[in-house]
Each structure stands twice: as C-alpha cells, then as structure tokens.
PDB file of N, CA and C in Angstrom:
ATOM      1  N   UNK A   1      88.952 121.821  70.672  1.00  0.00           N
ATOM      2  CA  UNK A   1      88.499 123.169  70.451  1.00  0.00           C
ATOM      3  C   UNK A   1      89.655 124.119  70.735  1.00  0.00           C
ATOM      4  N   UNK A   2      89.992 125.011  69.755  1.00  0.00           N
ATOM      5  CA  UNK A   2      90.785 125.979  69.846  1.00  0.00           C
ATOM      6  C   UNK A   2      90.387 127.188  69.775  1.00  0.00           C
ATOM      7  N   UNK A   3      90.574 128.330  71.195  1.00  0.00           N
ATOM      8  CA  UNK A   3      89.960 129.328  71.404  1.00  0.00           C
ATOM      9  C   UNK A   3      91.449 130.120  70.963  1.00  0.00           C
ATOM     10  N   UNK A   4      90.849 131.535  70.169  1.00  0.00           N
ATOM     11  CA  UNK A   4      92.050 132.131  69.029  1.00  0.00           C
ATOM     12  C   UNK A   4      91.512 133.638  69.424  1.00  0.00           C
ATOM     13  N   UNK A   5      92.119 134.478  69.191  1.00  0.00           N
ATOM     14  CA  UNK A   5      92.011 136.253  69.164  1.00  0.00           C
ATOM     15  C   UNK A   5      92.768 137.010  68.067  1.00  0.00           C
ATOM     16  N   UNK A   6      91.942 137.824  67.515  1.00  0.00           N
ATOM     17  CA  UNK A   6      92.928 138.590  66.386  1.00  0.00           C
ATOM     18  C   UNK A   6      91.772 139.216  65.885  1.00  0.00           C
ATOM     19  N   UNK A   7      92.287 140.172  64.882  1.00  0.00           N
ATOM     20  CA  UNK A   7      91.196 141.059  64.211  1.00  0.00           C
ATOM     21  C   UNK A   7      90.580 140.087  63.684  1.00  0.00           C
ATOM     22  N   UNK A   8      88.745 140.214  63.799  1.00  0.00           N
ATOM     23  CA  UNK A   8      87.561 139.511  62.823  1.00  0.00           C
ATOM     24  C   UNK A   8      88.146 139.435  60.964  1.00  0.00           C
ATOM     25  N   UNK A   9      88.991 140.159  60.329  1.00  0.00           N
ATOM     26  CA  UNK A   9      88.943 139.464  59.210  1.00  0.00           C
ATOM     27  C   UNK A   9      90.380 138.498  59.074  1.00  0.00           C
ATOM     28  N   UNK A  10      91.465 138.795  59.182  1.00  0.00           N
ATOM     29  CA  UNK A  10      92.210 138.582  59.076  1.00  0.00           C
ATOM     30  C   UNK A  10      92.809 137.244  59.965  1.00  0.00           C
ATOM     31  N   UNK A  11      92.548 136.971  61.156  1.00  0.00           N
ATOM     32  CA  UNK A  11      92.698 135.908  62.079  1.00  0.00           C
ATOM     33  C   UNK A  11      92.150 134.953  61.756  1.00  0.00           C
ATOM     34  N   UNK A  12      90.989 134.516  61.177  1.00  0.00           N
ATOM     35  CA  UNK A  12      90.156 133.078  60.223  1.00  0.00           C
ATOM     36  C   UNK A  12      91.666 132.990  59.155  1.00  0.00           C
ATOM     37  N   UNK A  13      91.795 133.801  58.512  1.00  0.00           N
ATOM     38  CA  UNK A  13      93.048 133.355  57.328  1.00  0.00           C
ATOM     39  C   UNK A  13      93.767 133.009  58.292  1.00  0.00           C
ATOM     40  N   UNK A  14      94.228 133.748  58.817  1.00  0.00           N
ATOM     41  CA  UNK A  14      96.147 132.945  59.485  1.00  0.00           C
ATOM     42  C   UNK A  14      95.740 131.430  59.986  1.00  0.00           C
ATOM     43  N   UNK A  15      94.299 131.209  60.922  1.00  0.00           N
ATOM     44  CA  UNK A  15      94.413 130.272  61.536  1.00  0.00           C
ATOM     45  C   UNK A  15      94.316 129.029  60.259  1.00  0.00           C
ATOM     46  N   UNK A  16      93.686 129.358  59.565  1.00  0.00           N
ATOM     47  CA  UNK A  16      93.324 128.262  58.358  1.00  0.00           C
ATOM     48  C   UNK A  16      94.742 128.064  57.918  1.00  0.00           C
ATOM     49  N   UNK A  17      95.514 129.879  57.537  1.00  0.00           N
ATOM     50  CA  UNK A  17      97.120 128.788  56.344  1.00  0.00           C
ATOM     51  C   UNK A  17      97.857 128.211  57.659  1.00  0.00           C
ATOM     52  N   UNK A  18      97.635 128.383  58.892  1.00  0.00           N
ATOM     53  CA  UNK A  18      98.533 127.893  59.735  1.00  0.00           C
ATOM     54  C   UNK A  18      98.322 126.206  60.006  1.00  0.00           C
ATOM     55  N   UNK A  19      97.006 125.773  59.210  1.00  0.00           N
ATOM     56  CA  UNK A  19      96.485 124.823  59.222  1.00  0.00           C
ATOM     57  C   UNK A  19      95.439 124.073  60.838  1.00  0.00           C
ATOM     58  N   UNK A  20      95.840 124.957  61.743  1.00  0.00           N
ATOM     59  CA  UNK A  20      94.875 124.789  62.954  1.00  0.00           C
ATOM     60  C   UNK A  20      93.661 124.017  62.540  1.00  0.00           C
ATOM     61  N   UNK A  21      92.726 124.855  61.866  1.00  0.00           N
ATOM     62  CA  UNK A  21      91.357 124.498  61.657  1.00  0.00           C
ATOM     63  C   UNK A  21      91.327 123.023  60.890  1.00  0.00           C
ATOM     64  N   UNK A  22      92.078 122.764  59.861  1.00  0.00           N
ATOM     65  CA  UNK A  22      91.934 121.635  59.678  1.00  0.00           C
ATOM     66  C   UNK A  22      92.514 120.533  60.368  1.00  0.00           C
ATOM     67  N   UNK A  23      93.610 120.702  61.663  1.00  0.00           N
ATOM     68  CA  UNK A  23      94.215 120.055  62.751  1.00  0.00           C
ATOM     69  C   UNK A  23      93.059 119.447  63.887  1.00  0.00           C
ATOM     70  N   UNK A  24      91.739 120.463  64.065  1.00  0.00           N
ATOM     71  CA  UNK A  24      90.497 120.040  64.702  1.00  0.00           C
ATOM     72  C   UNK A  24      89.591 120.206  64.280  1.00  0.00           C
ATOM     73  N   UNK A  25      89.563 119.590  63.548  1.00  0.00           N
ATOM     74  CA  UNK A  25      88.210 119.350  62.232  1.00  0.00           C
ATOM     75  C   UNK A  25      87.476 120.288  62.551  1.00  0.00           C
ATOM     76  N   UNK A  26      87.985 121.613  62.216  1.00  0.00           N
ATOM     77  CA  UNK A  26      87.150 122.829  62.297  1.00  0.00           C
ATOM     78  C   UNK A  26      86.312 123.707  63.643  1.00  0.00           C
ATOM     79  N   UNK A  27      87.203 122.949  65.212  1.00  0.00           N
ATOM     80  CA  UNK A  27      86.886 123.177  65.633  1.00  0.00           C
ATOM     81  C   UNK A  27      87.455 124.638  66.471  1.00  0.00           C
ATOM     82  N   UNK A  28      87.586 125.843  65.947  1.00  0.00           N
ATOM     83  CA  UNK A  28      87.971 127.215  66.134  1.00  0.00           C
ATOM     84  C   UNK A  28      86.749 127.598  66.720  1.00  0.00           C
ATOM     85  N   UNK A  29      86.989 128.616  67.829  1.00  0.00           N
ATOM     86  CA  UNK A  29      86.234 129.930  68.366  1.00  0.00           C
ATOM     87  C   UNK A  29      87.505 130.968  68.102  1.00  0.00           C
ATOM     88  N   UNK A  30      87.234 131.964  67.237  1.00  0.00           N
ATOM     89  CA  UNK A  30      87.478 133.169  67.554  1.00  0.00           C
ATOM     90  C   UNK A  30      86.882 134.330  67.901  1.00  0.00           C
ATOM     91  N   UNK A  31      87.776 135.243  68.655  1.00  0.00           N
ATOM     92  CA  UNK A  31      87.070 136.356  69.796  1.00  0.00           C
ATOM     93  C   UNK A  31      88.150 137.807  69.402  1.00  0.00           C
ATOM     94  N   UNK A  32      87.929 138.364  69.934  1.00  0.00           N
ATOM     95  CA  UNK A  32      88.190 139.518  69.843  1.00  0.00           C
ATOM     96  C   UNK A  32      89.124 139.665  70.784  1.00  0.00           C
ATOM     97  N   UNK A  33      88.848 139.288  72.435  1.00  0.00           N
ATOM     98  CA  UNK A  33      89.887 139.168  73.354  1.00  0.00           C
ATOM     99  C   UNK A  33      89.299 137.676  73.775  1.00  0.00           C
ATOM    100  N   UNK A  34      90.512 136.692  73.590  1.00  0.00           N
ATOM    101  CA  UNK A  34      89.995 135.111  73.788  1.00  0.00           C
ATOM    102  C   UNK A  34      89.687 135.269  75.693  1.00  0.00           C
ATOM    103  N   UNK A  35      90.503 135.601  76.336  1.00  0.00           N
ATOM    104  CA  UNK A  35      90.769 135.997  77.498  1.00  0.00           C
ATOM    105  C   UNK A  35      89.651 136.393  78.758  1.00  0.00           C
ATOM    106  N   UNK A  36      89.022 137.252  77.635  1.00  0.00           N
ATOM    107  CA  UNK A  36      87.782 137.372  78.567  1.00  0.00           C
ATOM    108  C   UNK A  36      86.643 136.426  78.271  1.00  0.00           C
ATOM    109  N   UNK A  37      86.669 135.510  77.565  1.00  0.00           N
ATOM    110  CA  UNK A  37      85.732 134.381  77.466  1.00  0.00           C
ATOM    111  C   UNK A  37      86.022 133.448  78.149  1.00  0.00           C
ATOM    112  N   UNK A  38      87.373 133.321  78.445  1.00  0.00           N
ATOM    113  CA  UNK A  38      87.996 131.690  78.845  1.00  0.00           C
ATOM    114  C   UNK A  38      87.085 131.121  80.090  1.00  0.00           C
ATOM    115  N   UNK A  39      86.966 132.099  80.899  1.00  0.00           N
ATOM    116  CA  UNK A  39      86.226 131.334  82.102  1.00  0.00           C
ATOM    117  C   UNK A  39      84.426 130.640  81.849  1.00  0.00           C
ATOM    118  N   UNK A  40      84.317 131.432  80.693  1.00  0.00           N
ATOM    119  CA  UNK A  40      82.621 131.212  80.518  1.00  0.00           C
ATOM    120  C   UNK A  40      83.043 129.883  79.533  1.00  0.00           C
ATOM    121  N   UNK A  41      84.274 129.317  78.278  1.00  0.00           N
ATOM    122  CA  UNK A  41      84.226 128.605  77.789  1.00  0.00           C
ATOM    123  C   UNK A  41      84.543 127.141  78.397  1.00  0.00           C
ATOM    124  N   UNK A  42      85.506 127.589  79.414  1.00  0.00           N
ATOM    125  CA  UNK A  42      85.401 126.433  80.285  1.00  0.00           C
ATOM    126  C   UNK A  42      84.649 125.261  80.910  1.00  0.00           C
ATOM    127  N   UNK A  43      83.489 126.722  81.760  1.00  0.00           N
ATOM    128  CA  UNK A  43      82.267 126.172  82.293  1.00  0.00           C
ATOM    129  C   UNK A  43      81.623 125.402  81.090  1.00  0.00           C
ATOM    130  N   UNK A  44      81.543 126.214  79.587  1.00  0.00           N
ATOM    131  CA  UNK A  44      80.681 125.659  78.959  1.00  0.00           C
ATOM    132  C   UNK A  44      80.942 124.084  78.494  1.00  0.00           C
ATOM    133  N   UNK A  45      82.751 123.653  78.053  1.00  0.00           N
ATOM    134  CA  UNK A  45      82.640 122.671  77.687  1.00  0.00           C
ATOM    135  C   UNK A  45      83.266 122.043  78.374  1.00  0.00           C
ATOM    136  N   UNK A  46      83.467 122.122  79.976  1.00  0.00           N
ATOM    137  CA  UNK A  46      83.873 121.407  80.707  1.00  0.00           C
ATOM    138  C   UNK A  46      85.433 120.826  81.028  1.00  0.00           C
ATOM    139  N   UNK A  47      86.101 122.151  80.845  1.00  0.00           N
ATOM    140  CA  UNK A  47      87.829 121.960  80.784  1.00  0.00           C
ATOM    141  C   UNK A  47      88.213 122.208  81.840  1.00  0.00           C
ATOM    142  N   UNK A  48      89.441 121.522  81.967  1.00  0.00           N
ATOM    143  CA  UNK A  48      89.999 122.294  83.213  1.00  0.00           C
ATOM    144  C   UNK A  48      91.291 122.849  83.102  1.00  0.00           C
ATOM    145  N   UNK A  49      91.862 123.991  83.778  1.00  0.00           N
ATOM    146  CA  UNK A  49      92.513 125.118  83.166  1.00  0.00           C
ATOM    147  C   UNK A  49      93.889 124.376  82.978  1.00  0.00           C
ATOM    148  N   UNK A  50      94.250 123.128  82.636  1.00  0.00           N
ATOM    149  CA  UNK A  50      95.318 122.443  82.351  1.00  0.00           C
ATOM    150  C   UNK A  50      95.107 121.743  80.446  1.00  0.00           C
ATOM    151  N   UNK A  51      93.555 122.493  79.851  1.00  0.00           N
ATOM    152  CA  UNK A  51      93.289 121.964  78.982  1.00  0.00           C
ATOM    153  C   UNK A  51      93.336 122.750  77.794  1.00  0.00           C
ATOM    154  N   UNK A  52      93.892 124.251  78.183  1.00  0.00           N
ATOM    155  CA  UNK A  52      94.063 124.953  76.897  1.00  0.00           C
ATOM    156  C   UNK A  52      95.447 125.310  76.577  1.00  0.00           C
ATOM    157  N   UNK A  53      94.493 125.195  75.221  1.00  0.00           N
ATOM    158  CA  UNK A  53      96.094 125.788  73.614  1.00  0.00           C
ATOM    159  C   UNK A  53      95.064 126.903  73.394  1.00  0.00           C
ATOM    160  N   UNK A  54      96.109 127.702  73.506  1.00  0.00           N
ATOM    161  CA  UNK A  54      95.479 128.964  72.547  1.00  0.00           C
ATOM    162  C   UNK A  54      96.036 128.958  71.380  1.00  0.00           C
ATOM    163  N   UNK A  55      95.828 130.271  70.193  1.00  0.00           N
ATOM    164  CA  UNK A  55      96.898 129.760  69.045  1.00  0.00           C
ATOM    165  C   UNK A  55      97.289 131.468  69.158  1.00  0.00           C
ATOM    166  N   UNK A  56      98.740 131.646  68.747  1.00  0.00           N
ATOM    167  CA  UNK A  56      99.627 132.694  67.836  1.00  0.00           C
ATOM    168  C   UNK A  56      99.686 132.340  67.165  1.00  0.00           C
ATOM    169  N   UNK A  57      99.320 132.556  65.725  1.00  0.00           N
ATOM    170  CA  UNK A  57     100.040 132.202  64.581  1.00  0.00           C
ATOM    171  C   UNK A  57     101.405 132.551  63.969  1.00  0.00           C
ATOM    172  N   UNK A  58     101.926 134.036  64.954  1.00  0.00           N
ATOM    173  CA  UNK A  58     102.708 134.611  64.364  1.00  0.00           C
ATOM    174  C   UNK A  58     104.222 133.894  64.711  1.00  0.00           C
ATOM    175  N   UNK A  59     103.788 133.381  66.339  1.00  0.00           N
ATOM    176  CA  UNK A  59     105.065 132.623  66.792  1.00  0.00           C
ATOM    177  C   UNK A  59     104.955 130.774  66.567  1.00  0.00           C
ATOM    178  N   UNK A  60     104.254 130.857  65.580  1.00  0.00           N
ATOM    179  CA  UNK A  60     104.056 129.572  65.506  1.00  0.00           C
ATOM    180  C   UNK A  60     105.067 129.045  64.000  1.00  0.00           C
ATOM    181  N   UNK A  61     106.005 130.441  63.520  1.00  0.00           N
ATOM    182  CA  UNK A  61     106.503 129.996  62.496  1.00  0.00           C
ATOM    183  C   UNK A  61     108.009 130.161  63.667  1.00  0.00           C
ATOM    184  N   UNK A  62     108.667 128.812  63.393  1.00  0.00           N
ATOM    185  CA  UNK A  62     110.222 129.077  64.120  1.00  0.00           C
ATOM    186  C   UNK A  62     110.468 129.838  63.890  1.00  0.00           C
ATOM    187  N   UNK A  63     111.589 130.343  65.250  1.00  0.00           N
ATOM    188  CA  UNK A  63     112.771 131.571  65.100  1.00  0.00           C
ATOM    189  C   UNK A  63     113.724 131.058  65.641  1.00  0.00           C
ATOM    190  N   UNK A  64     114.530 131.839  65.180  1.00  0.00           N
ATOM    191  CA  UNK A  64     116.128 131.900  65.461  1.00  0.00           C
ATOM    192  C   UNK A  64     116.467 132.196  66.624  1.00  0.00           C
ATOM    193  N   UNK A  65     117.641 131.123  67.773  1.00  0.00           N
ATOM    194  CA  UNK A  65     117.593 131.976  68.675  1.00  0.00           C
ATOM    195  C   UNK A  65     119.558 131.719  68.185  1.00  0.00           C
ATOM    196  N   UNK A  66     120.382 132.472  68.224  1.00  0.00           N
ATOM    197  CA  UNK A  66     121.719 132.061  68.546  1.00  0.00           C
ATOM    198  C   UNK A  66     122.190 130.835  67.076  1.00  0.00           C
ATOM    199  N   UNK A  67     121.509 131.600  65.813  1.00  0.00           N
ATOM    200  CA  UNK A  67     121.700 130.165  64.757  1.00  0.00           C
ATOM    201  C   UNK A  67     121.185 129.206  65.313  1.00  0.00           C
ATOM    202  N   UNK A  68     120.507 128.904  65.988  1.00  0.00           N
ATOM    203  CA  UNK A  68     119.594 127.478  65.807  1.00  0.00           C
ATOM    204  C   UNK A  68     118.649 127.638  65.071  1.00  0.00           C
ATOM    205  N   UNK A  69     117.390 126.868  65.382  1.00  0.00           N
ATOM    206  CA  UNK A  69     115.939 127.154  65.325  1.00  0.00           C
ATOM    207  C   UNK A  69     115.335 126.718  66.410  1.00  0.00           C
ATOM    208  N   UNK A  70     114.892 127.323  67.162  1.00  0.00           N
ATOM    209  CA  UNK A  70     114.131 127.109  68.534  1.00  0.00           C
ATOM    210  C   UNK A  70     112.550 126.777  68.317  1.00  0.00           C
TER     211      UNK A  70
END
C-alpha cells in the first residue's frame, strides 16, 4: 500500500504514468495531506513506522547532481 498527497485531480495521473499503481496492483491511498492520516493508517493496517514509502512523483524522475545522475 502506497499512501500519496497531491491535488485530487491531478496526483491519480502522475501516480499511474509514474507507474506506482500498477507496481502494487492498485494498491494507492491518496489524501490531501498523506501526513495527517499516517498514524490512523498504520493502526489500521498494522505497520510499523519502518514500513513506509510515500511517493513524489516529481523527484522520482533522476536529476543531475555535478553531471552525473543521482
């Protein structure tokens, strides 16, 4: 399960072309602020705080640090 934040229309697209959703067979929550859910999603599916990925999509495309790709 991947808990995600971003504007309601636009954040379902990024996470889909970023391919996430089909990475956990569709298993996305998105929120508005992921942050203030985390403690209630926890309890709910039983994680412990060593068990989350959140997603950026935006830093999820490499960058440049010094001509590399980092």
């Amino acid at each position: 399960m991947v808990p995600s934040d971003g504007d309601v229309v636009f954040q379902p697209r990024k996470v889909d072309r970023a391919g996430i959703r089909a990475a956990v067979d569709g298993n996305v929550l998105i929120y508005i602020h992921k942050e203030l859910e985390l403690e209630d999603l926890q309890r709910a599916f039983r994680l412990s705080t060593t068990s989350w990925w959140t997603t950026n999509c935006a830093s999820s495309v490499p960058s440049r640090k010094n001509g590399a790709i980092a």
